[in-house]
C-alpha atoms as a PDB file:
ATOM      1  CA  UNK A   1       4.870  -5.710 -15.482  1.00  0.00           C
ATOM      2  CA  UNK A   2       7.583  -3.438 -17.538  1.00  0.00           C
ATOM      3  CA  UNK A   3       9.360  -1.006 -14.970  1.00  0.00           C
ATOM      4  CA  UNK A   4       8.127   2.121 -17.753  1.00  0.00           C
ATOM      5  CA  UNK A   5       4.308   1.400 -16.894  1.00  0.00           C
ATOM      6  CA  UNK A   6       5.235   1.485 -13.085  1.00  0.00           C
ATOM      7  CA  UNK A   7       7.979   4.583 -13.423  1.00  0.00           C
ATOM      8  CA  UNK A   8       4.960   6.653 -15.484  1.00  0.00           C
ATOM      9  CA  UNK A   9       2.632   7.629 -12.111  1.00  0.00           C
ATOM     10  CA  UNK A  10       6.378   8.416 -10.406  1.00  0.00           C
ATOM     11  CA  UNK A  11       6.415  10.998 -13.917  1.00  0.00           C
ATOM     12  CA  UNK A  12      10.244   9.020 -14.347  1.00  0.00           C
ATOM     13  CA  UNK A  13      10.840   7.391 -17.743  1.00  0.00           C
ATOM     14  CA  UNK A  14      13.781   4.273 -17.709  1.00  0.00           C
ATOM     15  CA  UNK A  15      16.687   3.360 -19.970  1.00  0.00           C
ATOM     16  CA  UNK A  16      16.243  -0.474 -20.486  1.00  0.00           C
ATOM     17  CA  UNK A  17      12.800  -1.269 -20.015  1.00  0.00           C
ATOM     18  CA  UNK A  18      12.830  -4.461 -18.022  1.00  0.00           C
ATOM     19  CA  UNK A  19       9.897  -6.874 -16.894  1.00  0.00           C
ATOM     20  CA  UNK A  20       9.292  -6.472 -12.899  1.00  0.00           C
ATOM     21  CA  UNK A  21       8.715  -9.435 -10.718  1.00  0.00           C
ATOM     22  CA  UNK A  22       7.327  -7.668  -7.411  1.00  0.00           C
ATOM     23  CA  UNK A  23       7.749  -4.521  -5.744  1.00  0.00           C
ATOM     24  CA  UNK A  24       9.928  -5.030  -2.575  1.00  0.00           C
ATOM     25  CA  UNK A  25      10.680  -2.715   0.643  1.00  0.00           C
ATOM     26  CA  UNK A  26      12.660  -5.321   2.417  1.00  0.00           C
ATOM     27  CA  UNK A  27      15.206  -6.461   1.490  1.00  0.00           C
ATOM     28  CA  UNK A  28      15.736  -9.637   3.115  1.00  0.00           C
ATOM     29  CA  UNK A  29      12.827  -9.892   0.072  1.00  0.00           C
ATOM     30  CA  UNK A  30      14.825  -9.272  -2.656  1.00  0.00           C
ATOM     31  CA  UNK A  31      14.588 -11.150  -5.382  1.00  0.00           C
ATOM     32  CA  UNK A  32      15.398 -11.455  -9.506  1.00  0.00           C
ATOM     33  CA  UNK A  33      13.979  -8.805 -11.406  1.00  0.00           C
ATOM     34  CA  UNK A  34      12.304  -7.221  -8.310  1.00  0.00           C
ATOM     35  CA  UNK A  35      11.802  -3.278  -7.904  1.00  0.00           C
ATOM     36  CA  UNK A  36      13.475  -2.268  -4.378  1.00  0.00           C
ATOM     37  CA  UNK A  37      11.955   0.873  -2.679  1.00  0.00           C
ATOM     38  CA  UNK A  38      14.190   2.450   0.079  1.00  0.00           C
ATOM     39  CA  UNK A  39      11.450   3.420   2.267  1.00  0.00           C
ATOM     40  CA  UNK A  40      12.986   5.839   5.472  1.00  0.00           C
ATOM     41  CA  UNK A  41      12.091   4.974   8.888  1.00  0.00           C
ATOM     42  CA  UNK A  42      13.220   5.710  12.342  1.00  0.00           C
ATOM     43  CA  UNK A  43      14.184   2.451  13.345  1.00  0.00           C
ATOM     44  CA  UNK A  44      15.908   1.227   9.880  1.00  0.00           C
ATOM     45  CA  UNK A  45      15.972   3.516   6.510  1.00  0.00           C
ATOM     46  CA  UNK A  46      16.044   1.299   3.355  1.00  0.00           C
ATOM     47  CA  UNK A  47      18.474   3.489   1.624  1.00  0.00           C
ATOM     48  CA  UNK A  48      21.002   1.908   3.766  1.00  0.00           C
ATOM     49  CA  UNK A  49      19.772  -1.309   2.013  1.00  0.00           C
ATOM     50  CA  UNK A  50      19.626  -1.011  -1.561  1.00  0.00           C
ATOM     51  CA  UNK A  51      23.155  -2.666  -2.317  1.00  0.00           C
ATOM     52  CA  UNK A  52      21.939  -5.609  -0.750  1.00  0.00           C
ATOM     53  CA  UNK A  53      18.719  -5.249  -2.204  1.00  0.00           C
ATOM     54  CA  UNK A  54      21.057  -4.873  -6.062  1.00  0.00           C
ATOM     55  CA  UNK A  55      22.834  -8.302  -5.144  1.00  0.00           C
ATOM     56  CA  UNK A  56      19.612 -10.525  -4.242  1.00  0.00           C
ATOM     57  CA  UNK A  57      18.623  -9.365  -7.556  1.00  0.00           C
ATOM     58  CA  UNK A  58      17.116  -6.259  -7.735  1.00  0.00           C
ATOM     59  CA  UNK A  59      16.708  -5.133 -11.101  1.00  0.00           C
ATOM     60  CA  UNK A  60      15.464  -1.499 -10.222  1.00  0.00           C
ATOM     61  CA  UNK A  61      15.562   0.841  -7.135  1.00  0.00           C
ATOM     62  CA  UNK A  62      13.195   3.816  -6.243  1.00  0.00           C
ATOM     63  CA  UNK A  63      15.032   6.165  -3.685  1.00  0.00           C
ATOM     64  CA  UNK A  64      14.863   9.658  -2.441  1.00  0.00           C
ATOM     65  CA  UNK A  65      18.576  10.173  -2.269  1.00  0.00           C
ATOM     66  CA  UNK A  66      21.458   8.680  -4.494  1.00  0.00           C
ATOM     67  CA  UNK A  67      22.208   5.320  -3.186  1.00  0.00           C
ATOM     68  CA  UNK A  68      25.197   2.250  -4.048  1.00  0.00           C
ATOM     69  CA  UNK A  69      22.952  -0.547  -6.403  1.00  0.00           C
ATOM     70  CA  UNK A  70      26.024  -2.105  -8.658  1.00  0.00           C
ATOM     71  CA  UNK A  71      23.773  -3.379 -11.506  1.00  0.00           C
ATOM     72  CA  UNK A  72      20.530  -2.099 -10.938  1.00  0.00           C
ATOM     73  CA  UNK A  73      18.676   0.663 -12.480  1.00  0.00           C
ATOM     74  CA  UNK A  74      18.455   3.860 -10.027  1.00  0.00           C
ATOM     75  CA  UNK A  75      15.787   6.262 -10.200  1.00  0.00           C
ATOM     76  CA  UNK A  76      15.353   9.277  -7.538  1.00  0.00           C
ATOM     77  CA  UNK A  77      11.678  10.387  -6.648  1.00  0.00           C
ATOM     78  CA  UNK A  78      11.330  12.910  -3.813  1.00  0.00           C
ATOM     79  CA  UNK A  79       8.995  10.925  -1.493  1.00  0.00           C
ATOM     80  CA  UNK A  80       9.502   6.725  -1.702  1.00  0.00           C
ATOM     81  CA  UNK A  81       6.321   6.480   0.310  1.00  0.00           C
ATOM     82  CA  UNK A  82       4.311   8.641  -1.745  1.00  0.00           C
ATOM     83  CA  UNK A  83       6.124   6.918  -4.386  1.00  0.00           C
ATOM     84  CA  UNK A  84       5.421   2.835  -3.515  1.00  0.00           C
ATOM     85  CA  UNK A  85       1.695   3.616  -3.162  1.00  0.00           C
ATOM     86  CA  UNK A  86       1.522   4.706  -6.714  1.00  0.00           C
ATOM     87  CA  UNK A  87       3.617   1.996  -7.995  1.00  0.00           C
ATOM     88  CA  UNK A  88       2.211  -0.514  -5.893  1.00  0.00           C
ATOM     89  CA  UNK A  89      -1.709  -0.004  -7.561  1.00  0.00           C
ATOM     90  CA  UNK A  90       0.259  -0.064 -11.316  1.00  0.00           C
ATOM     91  CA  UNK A  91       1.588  -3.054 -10.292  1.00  0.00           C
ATOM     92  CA  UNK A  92      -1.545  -4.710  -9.114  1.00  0.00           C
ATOM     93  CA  UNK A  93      -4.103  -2.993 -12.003  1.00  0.00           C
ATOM     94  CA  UNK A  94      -5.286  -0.128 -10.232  1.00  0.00           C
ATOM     95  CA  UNK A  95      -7.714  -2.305  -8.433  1.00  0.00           C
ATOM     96  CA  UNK A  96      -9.379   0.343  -6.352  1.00  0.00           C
ATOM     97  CA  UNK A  97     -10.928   1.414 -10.183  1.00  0.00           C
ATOM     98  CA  UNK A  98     -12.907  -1.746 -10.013  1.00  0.00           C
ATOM     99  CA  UNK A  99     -13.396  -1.751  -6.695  1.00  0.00           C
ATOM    100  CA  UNK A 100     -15.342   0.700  -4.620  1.00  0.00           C
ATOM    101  CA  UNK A 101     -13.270   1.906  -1.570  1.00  0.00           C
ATOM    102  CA  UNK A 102     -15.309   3.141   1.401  1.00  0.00           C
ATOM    103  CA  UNK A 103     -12.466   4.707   4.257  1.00  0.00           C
ATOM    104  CA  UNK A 104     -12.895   5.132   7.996  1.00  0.00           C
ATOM    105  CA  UNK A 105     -11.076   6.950  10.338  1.00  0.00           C
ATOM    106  CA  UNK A 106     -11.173   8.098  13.855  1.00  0.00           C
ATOM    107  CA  UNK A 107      -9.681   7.292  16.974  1.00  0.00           C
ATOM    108  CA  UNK A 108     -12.170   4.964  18.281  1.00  0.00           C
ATOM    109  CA  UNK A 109     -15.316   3.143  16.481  1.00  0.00           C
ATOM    110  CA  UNK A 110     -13.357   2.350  13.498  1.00  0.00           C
ATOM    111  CA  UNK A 111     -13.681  -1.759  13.499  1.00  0.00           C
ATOM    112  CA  UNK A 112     -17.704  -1.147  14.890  1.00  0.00           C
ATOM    113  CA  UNK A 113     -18.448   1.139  11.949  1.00  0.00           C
ATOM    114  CA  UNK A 114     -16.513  -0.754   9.159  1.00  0.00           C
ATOM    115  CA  UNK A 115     -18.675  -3.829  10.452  1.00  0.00           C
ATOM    116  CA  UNK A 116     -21.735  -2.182  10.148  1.00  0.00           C
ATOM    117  CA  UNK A 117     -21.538  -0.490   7.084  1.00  0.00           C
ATOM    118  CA  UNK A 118     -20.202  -3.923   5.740  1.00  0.00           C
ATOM    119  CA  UNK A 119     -23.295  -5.749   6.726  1.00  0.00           C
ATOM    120  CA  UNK A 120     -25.771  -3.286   5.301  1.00  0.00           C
ATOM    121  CA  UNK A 121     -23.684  -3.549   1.882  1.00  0.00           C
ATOM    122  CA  UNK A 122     -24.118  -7.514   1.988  1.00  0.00           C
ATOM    123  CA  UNK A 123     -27.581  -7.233   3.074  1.00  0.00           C
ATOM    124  CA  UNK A 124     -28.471  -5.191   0.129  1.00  0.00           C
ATOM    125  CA  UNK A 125     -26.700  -7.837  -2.438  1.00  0.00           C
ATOM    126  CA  UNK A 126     -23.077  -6.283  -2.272  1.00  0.00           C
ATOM    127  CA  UNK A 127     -20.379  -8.245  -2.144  1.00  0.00           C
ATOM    128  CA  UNK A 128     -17.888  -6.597   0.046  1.00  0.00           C
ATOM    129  CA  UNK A 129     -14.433  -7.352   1.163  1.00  0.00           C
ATOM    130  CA  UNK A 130     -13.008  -5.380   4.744  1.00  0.00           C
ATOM    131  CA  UNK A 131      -9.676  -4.363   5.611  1.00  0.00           C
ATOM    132  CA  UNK A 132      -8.573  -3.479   8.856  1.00  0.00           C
ATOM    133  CA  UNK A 133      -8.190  -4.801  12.620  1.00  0.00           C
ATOM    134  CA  UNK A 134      -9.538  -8.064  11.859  1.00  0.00           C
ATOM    135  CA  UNK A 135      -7.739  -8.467   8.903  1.00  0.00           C
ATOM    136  CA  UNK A 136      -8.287  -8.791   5.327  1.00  0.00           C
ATOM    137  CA  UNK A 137     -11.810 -10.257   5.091  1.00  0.00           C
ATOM    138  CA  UNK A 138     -13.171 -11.410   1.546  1.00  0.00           C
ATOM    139  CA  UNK A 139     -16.128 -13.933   2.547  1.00  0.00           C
ATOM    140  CA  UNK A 140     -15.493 -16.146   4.936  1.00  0.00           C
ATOM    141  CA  UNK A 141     -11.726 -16.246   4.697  1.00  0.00           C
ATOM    142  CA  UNK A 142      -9.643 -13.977   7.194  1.00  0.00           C
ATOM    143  CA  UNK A 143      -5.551 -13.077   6.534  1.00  0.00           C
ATOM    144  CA  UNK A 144      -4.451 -11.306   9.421  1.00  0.00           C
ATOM    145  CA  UNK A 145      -2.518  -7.468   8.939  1.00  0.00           C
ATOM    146  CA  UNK A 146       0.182  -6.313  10.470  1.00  0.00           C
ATOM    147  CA  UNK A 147      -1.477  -3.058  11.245  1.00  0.00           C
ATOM    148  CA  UNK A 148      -5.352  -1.784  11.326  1.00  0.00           C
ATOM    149  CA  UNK A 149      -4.088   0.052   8.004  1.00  0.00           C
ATOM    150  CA  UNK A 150      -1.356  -1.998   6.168  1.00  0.00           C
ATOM    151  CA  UNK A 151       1.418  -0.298   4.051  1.00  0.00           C
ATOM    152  CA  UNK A 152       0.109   0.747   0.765  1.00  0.00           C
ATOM    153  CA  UNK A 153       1.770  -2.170  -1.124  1.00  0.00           C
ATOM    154  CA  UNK A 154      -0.267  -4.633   1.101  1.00  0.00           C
ATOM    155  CA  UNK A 155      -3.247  -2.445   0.655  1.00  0.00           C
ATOM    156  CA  UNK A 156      -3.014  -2.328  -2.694  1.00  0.00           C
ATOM    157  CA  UNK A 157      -2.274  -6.897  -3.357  1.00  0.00           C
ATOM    158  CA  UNK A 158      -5.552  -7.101  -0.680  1.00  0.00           C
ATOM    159  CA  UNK A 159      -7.762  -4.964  -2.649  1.00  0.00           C
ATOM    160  CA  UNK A 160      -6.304  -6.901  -6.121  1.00  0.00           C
ATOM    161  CA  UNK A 161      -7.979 -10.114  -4.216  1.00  0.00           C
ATOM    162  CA  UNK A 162     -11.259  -8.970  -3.551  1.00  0.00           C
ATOM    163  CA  UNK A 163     -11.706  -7.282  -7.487  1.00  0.00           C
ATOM    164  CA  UNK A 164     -10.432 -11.025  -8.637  1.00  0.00           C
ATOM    165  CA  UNK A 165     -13.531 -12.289  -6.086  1.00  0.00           C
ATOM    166  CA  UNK A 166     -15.887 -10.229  -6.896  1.00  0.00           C
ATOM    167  CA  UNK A 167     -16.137  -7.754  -4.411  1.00  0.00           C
ATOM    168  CA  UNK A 168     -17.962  -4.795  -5.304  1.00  0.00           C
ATOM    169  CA  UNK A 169     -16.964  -2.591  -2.415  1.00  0.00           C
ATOM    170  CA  UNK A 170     -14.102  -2.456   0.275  1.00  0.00           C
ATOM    171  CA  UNK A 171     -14.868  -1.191   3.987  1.00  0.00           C
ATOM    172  CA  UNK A 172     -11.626  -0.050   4.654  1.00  0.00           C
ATOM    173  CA  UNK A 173     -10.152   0.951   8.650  1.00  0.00           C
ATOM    174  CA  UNK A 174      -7.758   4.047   7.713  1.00  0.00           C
ATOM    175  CA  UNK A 175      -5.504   4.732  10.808  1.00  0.00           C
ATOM    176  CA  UNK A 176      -4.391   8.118  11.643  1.00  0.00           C
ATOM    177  CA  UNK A 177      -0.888   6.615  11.151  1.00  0.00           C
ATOM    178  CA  UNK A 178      -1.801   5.157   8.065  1.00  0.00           C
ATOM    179  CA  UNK A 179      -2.737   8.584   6.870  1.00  0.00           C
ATOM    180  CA  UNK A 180       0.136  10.522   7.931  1.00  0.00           C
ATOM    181  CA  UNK A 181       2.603   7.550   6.933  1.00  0.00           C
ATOM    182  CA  UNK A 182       1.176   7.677   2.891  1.00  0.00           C
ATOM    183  CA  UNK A 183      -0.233   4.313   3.549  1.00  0.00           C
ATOM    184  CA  UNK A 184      -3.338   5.730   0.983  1.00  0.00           C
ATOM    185  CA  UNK A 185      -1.708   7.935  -0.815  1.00  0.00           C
ATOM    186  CA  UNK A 186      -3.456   8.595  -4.370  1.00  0.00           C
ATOM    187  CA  UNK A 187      -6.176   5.439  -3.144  1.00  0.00           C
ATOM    188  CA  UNK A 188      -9.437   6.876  -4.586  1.00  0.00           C
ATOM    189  CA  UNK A 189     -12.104   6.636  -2.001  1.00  0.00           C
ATOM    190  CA  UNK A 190     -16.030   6.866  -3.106  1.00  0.00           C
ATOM    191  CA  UNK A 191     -16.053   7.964   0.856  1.00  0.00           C
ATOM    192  CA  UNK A 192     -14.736   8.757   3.475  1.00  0.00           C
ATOM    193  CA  UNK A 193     -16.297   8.663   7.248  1.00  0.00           C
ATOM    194  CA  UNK A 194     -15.120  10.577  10.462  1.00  0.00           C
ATOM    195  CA  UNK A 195     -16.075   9.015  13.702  1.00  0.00           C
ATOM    196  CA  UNK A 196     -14.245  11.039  16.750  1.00  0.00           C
ATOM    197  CA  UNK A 197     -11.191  12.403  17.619  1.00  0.00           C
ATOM    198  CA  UNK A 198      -9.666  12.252  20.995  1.00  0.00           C
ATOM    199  CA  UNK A 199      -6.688  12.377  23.224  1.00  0.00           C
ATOM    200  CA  UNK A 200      -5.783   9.221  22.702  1.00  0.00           C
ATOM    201  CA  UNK A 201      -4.361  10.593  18.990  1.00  0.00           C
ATOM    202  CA  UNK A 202      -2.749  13.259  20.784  1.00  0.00           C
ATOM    203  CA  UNK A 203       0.608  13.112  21.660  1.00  0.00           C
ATOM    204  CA  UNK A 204       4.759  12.553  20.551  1.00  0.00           C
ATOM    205  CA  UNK A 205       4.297   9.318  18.854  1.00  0.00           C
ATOM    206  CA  UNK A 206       0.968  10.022  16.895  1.00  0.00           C
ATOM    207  CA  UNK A 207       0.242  13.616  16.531  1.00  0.00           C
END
């Protein structure tokens, strides 16, 4: 896809418009003609990454603060999470427009109620993918997540799969950590349900 179609939801325009392989946030991924988001984290912030990123390849980077890319295009955007989650459904077609995206949060029931509400979907001639602690489920085939809520460039490539199968719907897990990282940011959802909130969400590490 040209980096201008993925810079236009970020409201950033390029120079050289230039056909993107992938989006990348690691850069151990890098690759040819990849866009490289420096994503910020506790435990490694990708900023400190992007000249690596620049010599696997990179052909663009999206960063909040002015990084070292020799050779690659370098655009600033004031919140890289924010930021991937938009690019990330450009990249894949916006697939949560053909897809209907049904989110659940809560501390507990979250896996229970996403099964349910998948099953009465299916029974009523639905076809409907899941996403959460089991995985990515579209049928009868299972790819396991990292987390109950993915990062939104893994939401985003899972939800491309189930529009190219079919799926009508998506019974989506959303984490309170997904939420408060900008794993969903900009995701429509048709709707949203709120199961319970307890101490278990309450504390340094969550909230």
């Amino acid at each position: 896809m040209l980096l201008s179609k993925l810079l236009a939801p970020l409201g950033l325009s390029c120079g050289e418009d230039l056909e993107i392989t992938d989006i990348v946030y690691d850069s151990r991924k890098a690759g040819p003609g990849c866009l490289f988001v420096c994503i910020p984290g506790s435990a490694a912030d990708g900023h400190g990454f992007a000249s690596h990123a620049a010599a696997a390849g990179a052909a663009a980077i999206v960063a909040q603060r002015p990084v070292e890319a020799p050779g690659a295009q370098i655009f600033l955007t004031p919140d890289t999470k924010k930021a991937l989650s938009l690019i990330s459904a450009a990249f894949f077609g916006e697939p949560a427009k053909q897809v209907k995206v049904i989110g659940i949060t809560g501390t507990k029931g979250k896996t229970t109620t996403a099964c349910m509400v998948r099953a009465v979907l299916e029974a009523a001639g639905h076809k409907t993918g899941m996403l959460g602690t089991i995985g990515a489920v579209i049928g009868e085939d299972i790819t396991p997540l990292p987390n109950t809520t993915p990062i939104s460039y893994e939401v985003q490539k899972h939800l491309c799969r189930m529009a190219a199968a079919g799926c009508e719907y998506c019974v989506m897990e959303v984490s309170s950590i997904g939420l408060k990282d900008d794993r969903v940011y900009g995701l429509p959802f048709v709707l949203g349900v709120f199961t319970n909130f307890s101490e278990d969400h309450i504390g340094g590490v969550e909230h």
